[in-house]
Protein backbone atom coordinates (compact mmCIF):
# COMPACT_ATOMS: atom_id res chain seq x y z
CA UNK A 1 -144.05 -20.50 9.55
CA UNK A 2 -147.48 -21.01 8.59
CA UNK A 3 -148.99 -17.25 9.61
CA UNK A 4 -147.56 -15.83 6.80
CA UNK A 5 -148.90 -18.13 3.91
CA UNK A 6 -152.53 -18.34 5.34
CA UNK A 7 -152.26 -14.39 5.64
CA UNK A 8 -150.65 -14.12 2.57
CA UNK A 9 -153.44 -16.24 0.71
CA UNK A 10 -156.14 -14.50 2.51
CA UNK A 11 -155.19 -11.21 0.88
CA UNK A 12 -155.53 -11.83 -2.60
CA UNK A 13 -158.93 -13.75 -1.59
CA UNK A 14 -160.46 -11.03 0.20
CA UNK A 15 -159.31 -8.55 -2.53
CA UNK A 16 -161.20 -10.41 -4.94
CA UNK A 17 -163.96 -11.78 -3.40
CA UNK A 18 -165.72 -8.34 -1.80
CA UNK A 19 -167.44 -10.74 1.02
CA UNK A 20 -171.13 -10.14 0.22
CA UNK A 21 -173.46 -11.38 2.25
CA UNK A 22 -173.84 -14.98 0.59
CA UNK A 23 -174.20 -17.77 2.86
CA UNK A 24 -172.31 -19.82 -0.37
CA UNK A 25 -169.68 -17.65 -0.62
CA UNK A 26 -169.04 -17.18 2.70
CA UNK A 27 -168.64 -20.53 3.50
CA UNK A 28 -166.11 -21.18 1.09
CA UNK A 29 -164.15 -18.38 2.59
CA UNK A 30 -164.19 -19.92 6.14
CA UNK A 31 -163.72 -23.42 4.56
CA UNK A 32 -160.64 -22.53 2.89
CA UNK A 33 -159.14 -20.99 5.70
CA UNK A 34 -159.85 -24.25 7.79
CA UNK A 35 -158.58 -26.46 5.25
CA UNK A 36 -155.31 -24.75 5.37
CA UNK A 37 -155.32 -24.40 9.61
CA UNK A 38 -156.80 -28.03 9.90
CA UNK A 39 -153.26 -29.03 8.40
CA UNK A 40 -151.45 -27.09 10.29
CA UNK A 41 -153.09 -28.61 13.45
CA UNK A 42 -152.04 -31.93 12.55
CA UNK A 43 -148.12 -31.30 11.95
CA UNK A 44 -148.08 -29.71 15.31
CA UNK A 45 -149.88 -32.36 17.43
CA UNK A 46 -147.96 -34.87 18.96
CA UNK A 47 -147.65 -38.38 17.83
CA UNK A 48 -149.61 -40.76 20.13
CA UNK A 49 -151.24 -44.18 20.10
CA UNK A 50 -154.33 -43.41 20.54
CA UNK A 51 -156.89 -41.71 17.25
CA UNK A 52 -158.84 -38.72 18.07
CA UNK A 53 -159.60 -38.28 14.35
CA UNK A 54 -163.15 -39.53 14.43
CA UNK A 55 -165.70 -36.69 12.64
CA UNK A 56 -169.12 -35.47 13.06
CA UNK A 57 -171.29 -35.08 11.02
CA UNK A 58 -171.70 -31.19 10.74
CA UNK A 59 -167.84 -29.92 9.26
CA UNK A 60 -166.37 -27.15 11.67
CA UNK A 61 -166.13 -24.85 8.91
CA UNK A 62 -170.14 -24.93 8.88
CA UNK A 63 -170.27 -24.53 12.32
CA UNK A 64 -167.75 -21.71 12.00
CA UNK A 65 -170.21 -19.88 9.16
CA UNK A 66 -173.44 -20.44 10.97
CA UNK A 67 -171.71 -18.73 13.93
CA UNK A 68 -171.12 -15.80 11.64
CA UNK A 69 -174.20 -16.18 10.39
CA UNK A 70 -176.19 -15.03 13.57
CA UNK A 71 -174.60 -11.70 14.14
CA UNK A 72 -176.12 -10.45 10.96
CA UNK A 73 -179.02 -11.72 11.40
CA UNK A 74 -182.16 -9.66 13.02
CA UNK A 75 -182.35 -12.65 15.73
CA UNK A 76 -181.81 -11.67 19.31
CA UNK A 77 -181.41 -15.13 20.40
CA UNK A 78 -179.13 -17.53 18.96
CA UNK A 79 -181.33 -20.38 19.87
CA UNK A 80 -184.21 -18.72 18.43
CA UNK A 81 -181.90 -18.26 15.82
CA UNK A 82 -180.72 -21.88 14.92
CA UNK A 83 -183.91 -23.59 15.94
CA UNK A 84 -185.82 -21.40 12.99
CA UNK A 85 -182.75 -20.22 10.81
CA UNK A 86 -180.78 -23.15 10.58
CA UNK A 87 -183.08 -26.10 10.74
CA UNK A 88 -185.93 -24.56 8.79
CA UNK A 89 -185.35 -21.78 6.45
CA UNK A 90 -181.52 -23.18 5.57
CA UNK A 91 -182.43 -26.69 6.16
CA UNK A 92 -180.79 -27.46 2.43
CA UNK A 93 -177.57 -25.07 2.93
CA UNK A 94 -177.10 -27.57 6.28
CA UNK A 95 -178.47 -30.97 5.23
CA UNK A 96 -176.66 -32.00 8.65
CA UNK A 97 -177.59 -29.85 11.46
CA UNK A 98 -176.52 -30.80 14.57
CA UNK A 99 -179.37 -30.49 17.28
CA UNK A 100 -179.13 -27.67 19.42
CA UNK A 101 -177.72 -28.90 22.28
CA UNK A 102 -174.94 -31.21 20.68
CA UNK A 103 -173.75 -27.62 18.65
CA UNK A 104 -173.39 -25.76 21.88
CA UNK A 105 -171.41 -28.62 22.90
CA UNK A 106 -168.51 -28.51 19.65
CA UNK A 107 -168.53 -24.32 20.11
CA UNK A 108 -165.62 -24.49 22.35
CA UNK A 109 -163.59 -25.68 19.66
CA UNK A 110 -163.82 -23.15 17.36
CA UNK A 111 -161.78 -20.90 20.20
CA UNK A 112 -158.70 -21.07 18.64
CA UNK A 113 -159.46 -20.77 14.70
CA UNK A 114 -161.48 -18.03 15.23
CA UNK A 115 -158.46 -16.49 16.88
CA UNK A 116 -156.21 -16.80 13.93
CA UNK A 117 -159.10 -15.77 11.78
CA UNK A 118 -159.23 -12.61 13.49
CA UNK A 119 -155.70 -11.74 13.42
CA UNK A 120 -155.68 -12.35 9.45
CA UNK A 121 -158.82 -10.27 8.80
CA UNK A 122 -157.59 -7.13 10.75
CA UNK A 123 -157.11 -3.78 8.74
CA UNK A 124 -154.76 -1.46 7.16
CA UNK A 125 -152.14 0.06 9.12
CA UNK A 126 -152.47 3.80 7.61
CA UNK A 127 -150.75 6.34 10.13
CA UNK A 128 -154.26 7.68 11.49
CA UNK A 129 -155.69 5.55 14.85
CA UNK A 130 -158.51 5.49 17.06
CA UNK A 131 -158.14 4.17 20.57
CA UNK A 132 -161.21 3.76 23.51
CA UNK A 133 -162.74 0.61 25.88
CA UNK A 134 -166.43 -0.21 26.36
CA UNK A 135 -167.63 -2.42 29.00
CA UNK A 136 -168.39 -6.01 28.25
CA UNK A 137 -171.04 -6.24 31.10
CA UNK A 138 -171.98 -10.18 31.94
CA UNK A 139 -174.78 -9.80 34.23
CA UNK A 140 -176.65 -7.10 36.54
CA UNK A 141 -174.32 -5.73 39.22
CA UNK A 142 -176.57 -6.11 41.77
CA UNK A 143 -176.08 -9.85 40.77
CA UNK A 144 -172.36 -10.56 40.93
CA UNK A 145 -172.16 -12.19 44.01
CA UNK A 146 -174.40 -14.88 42.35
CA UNK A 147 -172.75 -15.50 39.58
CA UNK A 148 -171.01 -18.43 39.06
CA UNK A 149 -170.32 -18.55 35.07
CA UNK A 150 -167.31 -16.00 35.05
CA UNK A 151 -165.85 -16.16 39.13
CA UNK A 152 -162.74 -15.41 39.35
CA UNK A 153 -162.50 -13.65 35.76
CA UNK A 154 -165.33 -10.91 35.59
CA UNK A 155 -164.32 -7.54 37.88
CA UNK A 156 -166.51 -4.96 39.01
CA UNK A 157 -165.29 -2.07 37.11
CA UNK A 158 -166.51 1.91 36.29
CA UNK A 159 -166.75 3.41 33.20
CA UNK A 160 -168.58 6.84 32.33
CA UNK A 161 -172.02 5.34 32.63
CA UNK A 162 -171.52 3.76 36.25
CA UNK A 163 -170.61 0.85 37.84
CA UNK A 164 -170.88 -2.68 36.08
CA UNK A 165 -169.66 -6.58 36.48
CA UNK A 166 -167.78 -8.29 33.60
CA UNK A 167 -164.88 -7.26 31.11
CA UNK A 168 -163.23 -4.13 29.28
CA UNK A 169 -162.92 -4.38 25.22
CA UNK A 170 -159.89 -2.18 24.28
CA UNK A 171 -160.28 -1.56 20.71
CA UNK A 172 -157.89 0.28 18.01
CA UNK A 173 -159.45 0.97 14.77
CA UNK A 174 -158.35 3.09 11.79
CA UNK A 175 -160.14 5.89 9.86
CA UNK A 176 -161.36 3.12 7.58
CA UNK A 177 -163.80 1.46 10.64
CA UNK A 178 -161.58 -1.71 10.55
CA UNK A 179 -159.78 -3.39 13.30
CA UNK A 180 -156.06 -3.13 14.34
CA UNK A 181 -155.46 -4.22 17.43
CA UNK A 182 -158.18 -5.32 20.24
CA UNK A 183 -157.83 -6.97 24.11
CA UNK A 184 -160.37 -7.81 26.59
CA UNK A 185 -159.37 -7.53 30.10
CA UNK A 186 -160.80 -7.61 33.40
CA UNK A 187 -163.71 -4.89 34.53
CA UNK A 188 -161.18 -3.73 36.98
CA UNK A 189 -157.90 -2.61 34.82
CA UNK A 190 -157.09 0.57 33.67
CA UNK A 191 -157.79 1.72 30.08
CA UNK A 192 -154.24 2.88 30.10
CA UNK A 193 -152.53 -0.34 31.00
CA UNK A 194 -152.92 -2.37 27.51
CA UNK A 195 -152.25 0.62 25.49
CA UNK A 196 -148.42 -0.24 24.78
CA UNK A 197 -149.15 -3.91 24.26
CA UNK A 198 -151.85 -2.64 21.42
CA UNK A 199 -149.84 -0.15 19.86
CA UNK A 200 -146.56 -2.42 19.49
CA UNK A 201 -146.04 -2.15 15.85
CA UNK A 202 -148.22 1.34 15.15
CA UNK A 203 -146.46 4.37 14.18
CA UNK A 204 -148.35 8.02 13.11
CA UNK A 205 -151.30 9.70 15.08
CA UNK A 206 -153.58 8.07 17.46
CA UNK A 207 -156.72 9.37 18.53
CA UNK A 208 -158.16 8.86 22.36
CA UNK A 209 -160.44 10.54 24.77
CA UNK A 210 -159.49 12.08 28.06
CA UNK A 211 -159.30 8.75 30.07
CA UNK A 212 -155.76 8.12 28.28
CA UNK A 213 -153.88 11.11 29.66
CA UNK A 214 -150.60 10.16 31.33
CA UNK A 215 -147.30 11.88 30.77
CA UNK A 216 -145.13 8.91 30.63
CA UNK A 217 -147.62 6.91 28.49
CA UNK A 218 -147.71 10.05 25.77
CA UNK A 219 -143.48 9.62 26.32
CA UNK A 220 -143.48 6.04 25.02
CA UNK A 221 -145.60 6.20 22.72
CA UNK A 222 -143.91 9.24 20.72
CA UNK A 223 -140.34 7.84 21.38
CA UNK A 224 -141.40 4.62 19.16
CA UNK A 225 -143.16 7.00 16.41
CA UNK A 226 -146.50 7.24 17.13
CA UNK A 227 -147.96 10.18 19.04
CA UNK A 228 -151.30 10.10 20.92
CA UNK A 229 -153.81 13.30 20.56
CA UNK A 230 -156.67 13.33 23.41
CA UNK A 231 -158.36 16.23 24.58
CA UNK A 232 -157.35 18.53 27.75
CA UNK A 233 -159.15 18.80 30.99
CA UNK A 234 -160.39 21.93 32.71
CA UNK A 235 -157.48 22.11 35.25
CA UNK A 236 -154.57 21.71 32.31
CA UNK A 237 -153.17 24.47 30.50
CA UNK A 238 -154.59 24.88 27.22
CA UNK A 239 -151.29 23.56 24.16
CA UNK A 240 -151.34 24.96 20.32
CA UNK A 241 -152.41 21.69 18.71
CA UNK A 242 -152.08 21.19 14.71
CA UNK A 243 -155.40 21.91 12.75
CA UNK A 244 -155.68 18.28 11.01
CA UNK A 245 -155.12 16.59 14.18
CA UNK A 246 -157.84 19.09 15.70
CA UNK A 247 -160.44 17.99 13.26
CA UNK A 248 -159.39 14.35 13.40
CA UNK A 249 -159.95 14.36 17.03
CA UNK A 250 -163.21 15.46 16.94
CA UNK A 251 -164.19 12.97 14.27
CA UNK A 252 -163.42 10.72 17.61
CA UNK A 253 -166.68 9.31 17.86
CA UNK A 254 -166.20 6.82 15.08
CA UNK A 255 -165.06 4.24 17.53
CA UNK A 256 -167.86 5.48 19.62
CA UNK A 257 -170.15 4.23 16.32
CA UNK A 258 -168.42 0.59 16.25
CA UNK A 259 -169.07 0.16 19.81
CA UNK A 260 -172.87 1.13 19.20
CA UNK A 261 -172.97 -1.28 15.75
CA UNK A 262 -171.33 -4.50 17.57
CA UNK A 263 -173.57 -4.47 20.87
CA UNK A 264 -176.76 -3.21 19.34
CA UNK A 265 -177.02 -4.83 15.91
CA UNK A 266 -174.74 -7.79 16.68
CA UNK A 267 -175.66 -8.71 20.00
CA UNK A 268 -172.25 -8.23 21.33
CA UNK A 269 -172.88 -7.99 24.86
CA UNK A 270 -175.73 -10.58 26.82
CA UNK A 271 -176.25 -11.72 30.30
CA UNK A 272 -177.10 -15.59 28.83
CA UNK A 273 -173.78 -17.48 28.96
CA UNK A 274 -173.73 -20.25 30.61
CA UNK A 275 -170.10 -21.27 29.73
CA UNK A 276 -166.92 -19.29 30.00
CA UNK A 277 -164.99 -20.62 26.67
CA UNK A 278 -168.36 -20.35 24.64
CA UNK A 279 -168.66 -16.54 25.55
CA UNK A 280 -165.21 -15.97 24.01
CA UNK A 281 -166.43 -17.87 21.13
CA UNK A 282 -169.05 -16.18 20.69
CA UNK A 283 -167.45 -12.79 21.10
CA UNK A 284 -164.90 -13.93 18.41
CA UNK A 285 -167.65 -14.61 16.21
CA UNK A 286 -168.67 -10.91 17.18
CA UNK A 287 -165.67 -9.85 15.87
CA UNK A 288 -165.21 -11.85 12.64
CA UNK A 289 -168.70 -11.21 11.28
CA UNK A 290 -167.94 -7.02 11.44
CA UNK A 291 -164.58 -7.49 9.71
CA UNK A 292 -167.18 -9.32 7.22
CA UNK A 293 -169.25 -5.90 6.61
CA UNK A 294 -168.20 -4.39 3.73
CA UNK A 295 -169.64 -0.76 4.56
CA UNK A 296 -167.96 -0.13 8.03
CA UNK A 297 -168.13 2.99 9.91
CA UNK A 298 -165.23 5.41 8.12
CA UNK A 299 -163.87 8.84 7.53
CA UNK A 300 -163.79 10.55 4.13
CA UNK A 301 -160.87 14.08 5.30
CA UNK A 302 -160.18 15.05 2.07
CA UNK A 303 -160.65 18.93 3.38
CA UNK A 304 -158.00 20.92 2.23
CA UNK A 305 -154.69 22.00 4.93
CA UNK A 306 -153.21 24.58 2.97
CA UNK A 307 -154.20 27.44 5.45
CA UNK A 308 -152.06 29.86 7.33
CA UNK A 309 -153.00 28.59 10.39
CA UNK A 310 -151.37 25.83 10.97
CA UNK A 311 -151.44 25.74 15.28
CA UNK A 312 -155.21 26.05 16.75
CA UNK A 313 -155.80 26.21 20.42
CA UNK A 314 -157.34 22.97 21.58
């Protein structure tokens, strides 16, 4: 199968490239990656008579980077952003800009790369999790009735800061800031539901808040190796808990820091989308252009557990 080679390949380039933030160098990143899936497209589509091969003039793989592009940008608007950025300041880096409206047009087709592309840039699997959900919101809730863009797939849902319309991000990172494992469902599901379709390969210790306690969940979970640490509430008896895992639960708020870095400096979350399949796009894009940072959110433990107290209360 092809996942392995492209992930294989994409190892040894990312451990010697470093990613800085070079529009040349990243573009030779993304374009080697769709040179390899661009063949692997054509071996599995079906013969037929008629030739769907014609090209634009703008590659994919630079609409691909300039997608990237925006989320580390200071633009708030990503037509602001390519009406200035892209056919002004990089007019020479993109010789053959699309207009506007014929890019928002080919965006739906980067769906599916930028899926694999995420899968091969996720982290290091170390032993040492951290599992929460942030709302996705779409529009105003007052406004869901009247929104037409996402019926039938945005829920009303309620997380800890109220009530809100759109979807749920369920994220798993490790102690290094990078991504694991991630799912977007609807506003309405349960931040307990996904949590054994995320964790399906994960053994060790995985950090969560309170919203994760369920007996039966914490069951699973340590029968297949990995054991989930949240907090207690006041109505549960208070358990002897392990000092490192103490500590590491209260460094809990790194996910809490992601959340903060993807919606606030990468425009993660807008109530503009006027097209279902470009909001997952652009969300992807979201996604890719953080596994791009090179200093991510992280934990440096190296205290030292050689105490004689080796069960705290928790």
């Amino acid at each position: 199968m092809v996942m392995p080679v492209i992930k294989l390949f994409f190892n040894k380039k990312w451990q010697t490239t470093g990613m800085k933030k070079d529009i040349t160098e990243l573009y030779s990143f993304i374009d080697d990656f769709y040179q390899i899936y661009s063949g692997y497209e054509k071996k599995q589509l079906l013969p037929g008579n008629k030739q769907r091969n014609r090209l634009c003039s703008m590659s994919l793989s630079e609409i691909m980077t300039i997608m990237v592009m925006y989320h580390t940008s200071h633009a708030k608007n990503f037509k602001y952003f390519y009406k200035t950025c892209i056919e002004y300041i990089h007019k020479n880096d993109f010789p053959n800009a699309l207009s506007y409206n014929r890019f928002v047009e080919l965006m739906s087709r980067l769906f599916l790369p930028f899926n694999i592309l995420l899968h091969m840039l996720f982290g290091e699997e170390t032993g040492t999790y951290f599992m929460d959900t942030t709302a996705i919101k779409i529009c105003h809730n007052k406004r869901r009735y009247r929104n037409k863009t996402f019926a039938g797939l945005a829920k009303q849902g309620k997380s800890s800061m109220g009530f809100f319309y759109g979807f749920k991000l369920h994220l798993v990172i490790n102690e290094k800031g990078e991504f694991i494992a991630l799912k977007m469902t609807k506003g309405n599901v349960d931040d307990r539901v996904p949590v054994l379709d995320l964790t399906r390969d994960l053994t060790g210790f995985i950090y969560a808040d309170k919203g994760y306690i369920k007996q039966n969940l914490f069951i699973n979970l340590y029968e297949r190796g990995l054991k989930m640490v949240h907090g207690i509430k006041k109505n549960m008896p208070n358990k002897l808990i392990d000092l490192n895992e103490k500590i590491l639960l209260r460094k809990r708020n790194i996910i809490e820091t992601v959340f903060d870095y993807l919606k606030n400096k990468m425009n993660l979350e807008h109530t503009r989308h006027r097209s279902p399949i470009n909001a997952f796009v652009y969300i992807l894009s979201t996604f890719i252009s953080y596994c791009f940072k090179k200093n991510k959110p992280s934990i440096n433990y190296g205290f030292d557990l050689s105490l004689n107290y080796a069960l705290i209360p928790n």
